[in-house]
C-alpha atoms as a PDB file:
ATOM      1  CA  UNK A   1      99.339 -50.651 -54.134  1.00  0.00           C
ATOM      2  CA  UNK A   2      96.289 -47.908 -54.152  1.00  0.00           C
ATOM      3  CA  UNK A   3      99.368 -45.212 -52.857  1.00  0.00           C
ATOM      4  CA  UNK A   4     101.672 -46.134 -55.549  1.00  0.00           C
ATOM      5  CA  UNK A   5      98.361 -45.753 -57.860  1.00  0.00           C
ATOM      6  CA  UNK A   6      97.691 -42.388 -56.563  1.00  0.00           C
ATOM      7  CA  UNK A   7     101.156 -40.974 -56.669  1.00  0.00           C
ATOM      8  CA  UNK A   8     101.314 -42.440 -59.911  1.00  0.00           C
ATOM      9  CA  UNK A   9      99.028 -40.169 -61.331  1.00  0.00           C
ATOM     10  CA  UNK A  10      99.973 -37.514 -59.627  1.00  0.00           C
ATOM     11  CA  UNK A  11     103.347 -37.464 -61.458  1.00  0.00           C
ATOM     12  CA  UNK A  12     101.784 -38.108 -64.567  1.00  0.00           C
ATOM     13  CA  UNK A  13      99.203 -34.994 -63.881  1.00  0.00           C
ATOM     14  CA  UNK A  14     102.075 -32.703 -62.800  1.00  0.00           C
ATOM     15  CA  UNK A  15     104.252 -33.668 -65.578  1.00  0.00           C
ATOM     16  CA  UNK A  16     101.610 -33.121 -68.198  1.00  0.00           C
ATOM     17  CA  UNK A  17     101.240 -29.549 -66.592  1.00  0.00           C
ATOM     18  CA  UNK A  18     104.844 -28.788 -66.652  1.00  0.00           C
ATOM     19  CA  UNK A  19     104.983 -30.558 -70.421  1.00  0.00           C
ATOM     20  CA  UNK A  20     102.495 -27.729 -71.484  1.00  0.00           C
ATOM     21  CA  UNK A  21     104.037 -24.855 -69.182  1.00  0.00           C
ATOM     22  CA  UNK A  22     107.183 -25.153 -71.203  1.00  0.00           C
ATOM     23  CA  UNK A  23     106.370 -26.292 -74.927  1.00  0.00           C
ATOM     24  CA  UNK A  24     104.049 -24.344 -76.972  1.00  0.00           C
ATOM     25  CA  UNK A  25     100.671 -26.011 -77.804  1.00  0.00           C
ATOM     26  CA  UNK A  26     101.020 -26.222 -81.079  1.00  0.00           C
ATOM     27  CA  UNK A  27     104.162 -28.474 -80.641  1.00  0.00           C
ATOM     28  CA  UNK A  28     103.342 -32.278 -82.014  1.00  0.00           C
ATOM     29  CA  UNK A  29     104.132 -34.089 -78.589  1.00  0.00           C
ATOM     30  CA  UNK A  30     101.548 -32.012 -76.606  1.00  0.00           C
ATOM     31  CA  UNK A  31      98.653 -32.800 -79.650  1.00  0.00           C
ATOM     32  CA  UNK A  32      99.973 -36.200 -79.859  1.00  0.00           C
ATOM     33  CA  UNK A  33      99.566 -36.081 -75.849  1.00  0.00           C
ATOM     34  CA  UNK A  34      96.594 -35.015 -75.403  1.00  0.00           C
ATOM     35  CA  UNK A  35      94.636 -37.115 -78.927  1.00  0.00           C
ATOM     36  CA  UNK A  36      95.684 -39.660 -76.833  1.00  0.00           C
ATOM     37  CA  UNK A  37      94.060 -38.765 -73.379  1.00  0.00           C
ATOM     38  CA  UNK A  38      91.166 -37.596 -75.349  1.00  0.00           C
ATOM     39  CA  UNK A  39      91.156 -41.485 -77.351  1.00  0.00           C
ATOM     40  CA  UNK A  40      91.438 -43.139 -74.103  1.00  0.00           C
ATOM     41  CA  UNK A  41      88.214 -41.304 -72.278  1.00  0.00           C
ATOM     42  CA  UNK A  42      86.123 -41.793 -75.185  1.00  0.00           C
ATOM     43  CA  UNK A  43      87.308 -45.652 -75.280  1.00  0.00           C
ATOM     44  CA  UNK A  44      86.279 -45.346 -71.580  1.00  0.00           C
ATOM     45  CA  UNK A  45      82.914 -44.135 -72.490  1.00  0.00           C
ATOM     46  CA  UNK A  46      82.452 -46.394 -75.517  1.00  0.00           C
ATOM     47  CA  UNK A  47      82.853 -49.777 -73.100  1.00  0.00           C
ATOM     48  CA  UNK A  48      81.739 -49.433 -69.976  1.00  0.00           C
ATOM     49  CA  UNK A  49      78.462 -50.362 -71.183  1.00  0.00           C
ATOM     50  CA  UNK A  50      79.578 -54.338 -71.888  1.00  0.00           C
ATOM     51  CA  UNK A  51      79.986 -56.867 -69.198  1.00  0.00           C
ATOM     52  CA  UNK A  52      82.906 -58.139 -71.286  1.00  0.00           C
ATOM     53  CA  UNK A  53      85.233 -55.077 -70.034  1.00  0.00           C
ATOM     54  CA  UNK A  54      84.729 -56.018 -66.342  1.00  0.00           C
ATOM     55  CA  UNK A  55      87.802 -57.074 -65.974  1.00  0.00           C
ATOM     56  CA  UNK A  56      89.579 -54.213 -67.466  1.00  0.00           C
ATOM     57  CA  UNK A  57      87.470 -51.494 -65.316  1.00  0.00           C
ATOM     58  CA  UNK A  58      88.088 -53.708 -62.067  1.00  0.00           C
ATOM     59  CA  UNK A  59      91.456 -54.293 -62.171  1.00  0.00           C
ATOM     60  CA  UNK A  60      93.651 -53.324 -59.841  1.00  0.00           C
ATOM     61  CA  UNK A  61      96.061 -51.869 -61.982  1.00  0.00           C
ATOM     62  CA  UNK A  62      94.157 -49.256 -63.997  1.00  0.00           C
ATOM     63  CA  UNK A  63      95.036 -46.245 -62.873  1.00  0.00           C
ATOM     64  CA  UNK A  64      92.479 -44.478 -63.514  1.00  0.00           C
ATOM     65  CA  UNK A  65      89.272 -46.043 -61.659  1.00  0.00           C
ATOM     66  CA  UNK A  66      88.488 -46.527 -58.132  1.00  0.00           C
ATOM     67  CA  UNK A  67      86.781 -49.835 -56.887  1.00  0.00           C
ATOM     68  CA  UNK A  68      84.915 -50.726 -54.007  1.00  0.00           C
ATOM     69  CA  UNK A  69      84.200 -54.394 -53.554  1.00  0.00           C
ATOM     70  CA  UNK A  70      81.435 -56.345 -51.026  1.00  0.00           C
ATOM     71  CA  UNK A  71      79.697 -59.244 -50.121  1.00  0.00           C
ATOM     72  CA  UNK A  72      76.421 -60.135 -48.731  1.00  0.00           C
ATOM     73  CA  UNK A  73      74.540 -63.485 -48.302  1.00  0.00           C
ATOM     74  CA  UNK A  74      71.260 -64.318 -48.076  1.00  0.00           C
ATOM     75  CA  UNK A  75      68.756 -67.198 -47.501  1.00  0.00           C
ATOM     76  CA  UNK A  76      67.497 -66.874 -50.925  1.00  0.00           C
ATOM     77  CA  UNK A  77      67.931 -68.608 -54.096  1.00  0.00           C
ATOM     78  CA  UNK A  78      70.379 -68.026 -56.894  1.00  0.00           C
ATOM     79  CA  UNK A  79      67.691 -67.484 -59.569  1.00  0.00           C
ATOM     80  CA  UNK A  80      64.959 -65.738 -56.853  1.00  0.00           C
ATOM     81  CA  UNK A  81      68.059 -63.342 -55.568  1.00  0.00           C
ATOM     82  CA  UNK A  82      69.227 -62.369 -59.382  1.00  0.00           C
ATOM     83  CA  UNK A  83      65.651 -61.776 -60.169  1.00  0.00           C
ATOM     84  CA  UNK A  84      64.538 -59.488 -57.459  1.00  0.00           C
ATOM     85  CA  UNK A  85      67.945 -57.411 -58.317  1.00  0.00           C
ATOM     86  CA  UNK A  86      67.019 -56.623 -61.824  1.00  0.00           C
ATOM     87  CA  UNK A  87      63.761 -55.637 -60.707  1.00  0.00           C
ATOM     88  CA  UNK A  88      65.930 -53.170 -58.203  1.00  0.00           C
ATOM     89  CA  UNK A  89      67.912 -51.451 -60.409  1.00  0.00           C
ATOM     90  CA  UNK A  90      64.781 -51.092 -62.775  1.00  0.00           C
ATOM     91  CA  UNK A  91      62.875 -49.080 -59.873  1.00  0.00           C
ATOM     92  CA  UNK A  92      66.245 -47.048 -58.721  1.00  0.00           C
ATOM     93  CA  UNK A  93      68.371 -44.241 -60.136  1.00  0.00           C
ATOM     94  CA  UNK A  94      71.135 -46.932 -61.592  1.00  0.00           C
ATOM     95  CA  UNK A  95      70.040 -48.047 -65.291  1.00  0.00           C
ATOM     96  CA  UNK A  96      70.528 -51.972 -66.128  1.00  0.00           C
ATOM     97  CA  UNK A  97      73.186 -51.913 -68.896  1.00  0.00           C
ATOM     98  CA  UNK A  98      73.327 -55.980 -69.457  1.00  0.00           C
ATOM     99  CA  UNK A  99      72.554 -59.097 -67.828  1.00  0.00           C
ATOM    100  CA  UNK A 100      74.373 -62.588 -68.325  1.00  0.00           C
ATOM    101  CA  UNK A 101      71.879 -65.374 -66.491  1.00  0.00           C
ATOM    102  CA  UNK A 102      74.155 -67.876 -67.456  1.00  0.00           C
ATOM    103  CA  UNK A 103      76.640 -66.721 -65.372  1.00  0.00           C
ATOM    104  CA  UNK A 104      74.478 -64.604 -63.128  1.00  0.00           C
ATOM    105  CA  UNK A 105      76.281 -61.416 -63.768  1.00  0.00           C
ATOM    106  CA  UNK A 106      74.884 -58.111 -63.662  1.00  0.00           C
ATOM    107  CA  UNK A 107      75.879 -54.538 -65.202  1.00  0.00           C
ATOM    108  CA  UNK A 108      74.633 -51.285 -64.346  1.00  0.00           C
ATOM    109  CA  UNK A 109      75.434 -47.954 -64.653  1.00  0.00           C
ATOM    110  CA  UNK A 110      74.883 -44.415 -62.872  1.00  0.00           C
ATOM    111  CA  UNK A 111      74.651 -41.581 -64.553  1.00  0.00           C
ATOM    112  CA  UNK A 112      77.179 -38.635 -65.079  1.00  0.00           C
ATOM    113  CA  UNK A 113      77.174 -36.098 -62.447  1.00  0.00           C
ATOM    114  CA  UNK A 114      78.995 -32.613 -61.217  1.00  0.00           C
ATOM    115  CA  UNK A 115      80.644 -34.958 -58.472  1.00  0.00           C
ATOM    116  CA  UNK A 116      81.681 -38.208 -61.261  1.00  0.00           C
ATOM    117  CA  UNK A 117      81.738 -39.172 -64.530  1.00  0.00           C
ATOM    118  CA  UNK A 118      79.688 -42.089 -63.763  1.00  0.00           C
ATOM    119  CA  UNK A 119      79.907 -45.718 -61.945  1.00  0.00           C
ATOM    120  CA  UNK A 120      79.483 -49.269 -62.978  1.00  0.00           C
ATOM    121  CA  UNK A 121      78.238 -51.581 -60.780  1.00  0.00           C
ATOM    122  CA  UNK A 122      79.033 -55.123 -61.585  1.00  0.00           C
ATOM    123  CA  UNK A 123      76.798 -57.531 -59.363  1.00  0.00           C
ATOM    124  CA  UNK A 124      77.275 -61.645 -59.481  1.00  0.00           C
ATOM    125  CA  UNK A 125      76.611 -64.345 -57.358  1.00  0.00           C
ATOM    126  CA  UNK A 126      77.634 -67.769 -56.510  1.00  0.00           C
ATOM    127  CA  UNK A 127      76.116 -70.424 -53.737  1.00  0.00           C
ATOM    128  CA  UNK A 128      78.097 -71.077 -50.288  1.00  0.00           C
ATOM    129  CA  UNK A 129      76.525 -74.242 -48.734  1.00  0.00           C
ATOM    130  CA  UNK A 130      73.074 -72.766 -48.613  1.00  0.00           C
ATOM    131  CA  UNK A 131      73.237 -69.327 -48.879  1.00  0.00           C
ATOM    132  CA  UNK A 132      73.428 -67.404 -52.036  1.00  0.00           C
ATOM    133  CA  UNK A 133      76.476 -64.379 -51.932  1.00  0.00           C
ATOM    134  CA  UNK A 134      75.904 -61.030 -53.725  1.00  0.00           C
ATOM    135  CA  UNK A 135      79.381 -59.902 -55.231  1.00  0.00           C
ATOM    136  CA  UNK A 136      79.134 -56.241 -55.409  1.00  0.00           C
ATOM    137  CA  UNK A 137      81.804 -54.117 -57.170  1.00  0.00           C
ATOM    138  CA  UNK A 138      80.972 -50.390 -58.342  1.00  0.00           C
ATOM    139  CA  UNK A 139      83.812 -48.686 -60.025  1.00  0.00           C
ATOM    140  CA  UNK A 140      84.427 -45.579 -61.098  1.00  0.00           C
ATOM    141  CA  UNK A 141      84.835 -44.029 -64.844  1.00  0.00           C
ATOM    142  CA  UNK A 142      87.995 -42.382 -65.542  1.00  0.00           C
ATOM    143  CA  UNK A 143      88.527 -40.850 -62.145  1.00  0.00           C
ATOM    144  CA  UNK A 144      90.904 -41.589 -59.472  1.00  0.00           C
ATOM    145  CA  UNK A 145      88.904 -40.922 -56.453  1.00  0.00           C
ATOM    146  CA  UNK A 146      85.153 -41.794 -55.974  1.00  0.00           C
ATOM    147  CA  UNK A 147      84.165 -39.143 -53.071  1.00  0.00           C
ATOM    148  CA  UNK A 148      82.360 -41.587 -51.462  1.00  0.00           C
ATOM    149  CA  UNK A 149      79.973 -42.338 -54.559  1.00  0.00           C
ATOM    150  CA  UNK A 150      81.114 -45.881 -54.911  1.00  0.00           C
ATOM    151  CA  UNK A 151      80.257 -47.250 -50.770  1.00  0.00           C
ATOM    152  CA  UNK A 152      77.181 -44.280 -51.594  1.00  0.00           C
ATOM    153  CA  UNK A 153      76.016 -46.922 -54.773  1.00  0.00           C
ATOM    154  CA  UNK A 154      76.393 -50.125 -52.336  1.00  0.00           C
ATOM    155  CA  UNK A 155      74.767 -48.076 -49.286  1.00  0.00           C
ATOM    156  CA  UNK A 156      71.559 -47.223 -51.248  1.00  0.00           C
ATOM    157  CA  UNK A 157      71.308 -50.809 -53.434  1.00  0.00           C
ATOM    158  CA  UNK A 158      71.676 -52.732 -50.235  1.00  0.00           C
ATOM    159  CA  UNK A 159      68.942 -50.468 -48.901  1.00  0.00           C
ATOM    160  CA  UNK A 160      66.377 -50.978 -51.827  1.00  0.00           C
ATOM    161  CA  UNK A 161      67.264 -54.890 -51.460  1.00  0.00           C
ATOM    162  CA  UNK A 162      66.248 -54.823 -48.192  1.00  0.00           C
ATOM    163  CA  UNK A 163      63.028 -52.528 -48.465  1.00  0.00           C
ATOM    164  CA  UNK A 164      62.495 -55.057 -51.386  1.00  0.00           C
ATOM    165  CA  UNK A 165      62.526 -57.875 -49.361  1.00  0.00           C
ATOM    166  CA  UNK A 166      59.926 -56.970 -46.326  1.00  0.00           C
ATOM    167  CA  UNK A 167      56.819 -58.576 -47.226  1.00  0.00           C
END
């Protein structure tokens, strides 16, 4: 499925190219075109702040994010472990966009860079027998390929967790 995604968009990029290669810019379709590409980033940019989108920035079938999904337990409680991950993301570089403690969800956001566009991080949890599992999904804004910034987001989380955790 991510190969089909890719080449996907790579049609859709190269026919866009030849689309403005051979009709004027000033022609309707291209302005039409591109109000519309232009719409859909700002719509981007205008959501990824709720939790309520998560599905719709996860999902397998949007073309145009990357996701990167773990799991990690630990021998902490539900409420302890969602806690000490707010507090976290409030000492790291990610910001904390919205929290749901009913459900034990968590949004955050990184900012825009040369390299991306930005990443949310979506964070839940649920109880296995006696362990508590951290759901970790970062996923990229508007961009096909994350260069590494999305495992880069789990990498340095799971390492404030655990420098967190060391009494």
């Amino acid at each position: 499925m991510k190969i089909l995604k890719h080449i996907t968009v790579a049609v859709l990029f190269v026919l866009t190219l030849g689309l403005y290669y051979f009709l004027k810019p000033s022609n309707p379709l291209i302005m039409t075109f591109s109000f519309i590409v232009i719409g859909f980033f700002i719509f981007n940019l205008i959501v990824r702040k709720s939790l309520s989108f998560r599905n719709y920035f996860t999902s397998r079938y949007n073309l145009f994010t990357t996701n990167v999904r773990f799991e990690k337990s630990y021998d902490i409680s539900m409420d302890l472990m969602f806690e000490k991950i707010i507090e976290v993301i409030n000492n790291s570089n990610f910001k904390l966009v919205e929290t749901d403690k009913d459900k034990f969800e968590i949004l955050a956001i990184s900012d825009v860079s040369f390299i991306s566009w930005g990443e949310n991080l979506y964070i839940s949890f649920e109880i296995k027998g006696k362990e508590t599992i951290m759901k970790f999904c970062s996923s990229t804004l508007f961009q096909i390929y994350s260069w590494g910034r999305n495992e880069k987001n789990y990498n340095n989380l799971l390492n404030e967790i655990e420098s967190s955790l060391i009494v």
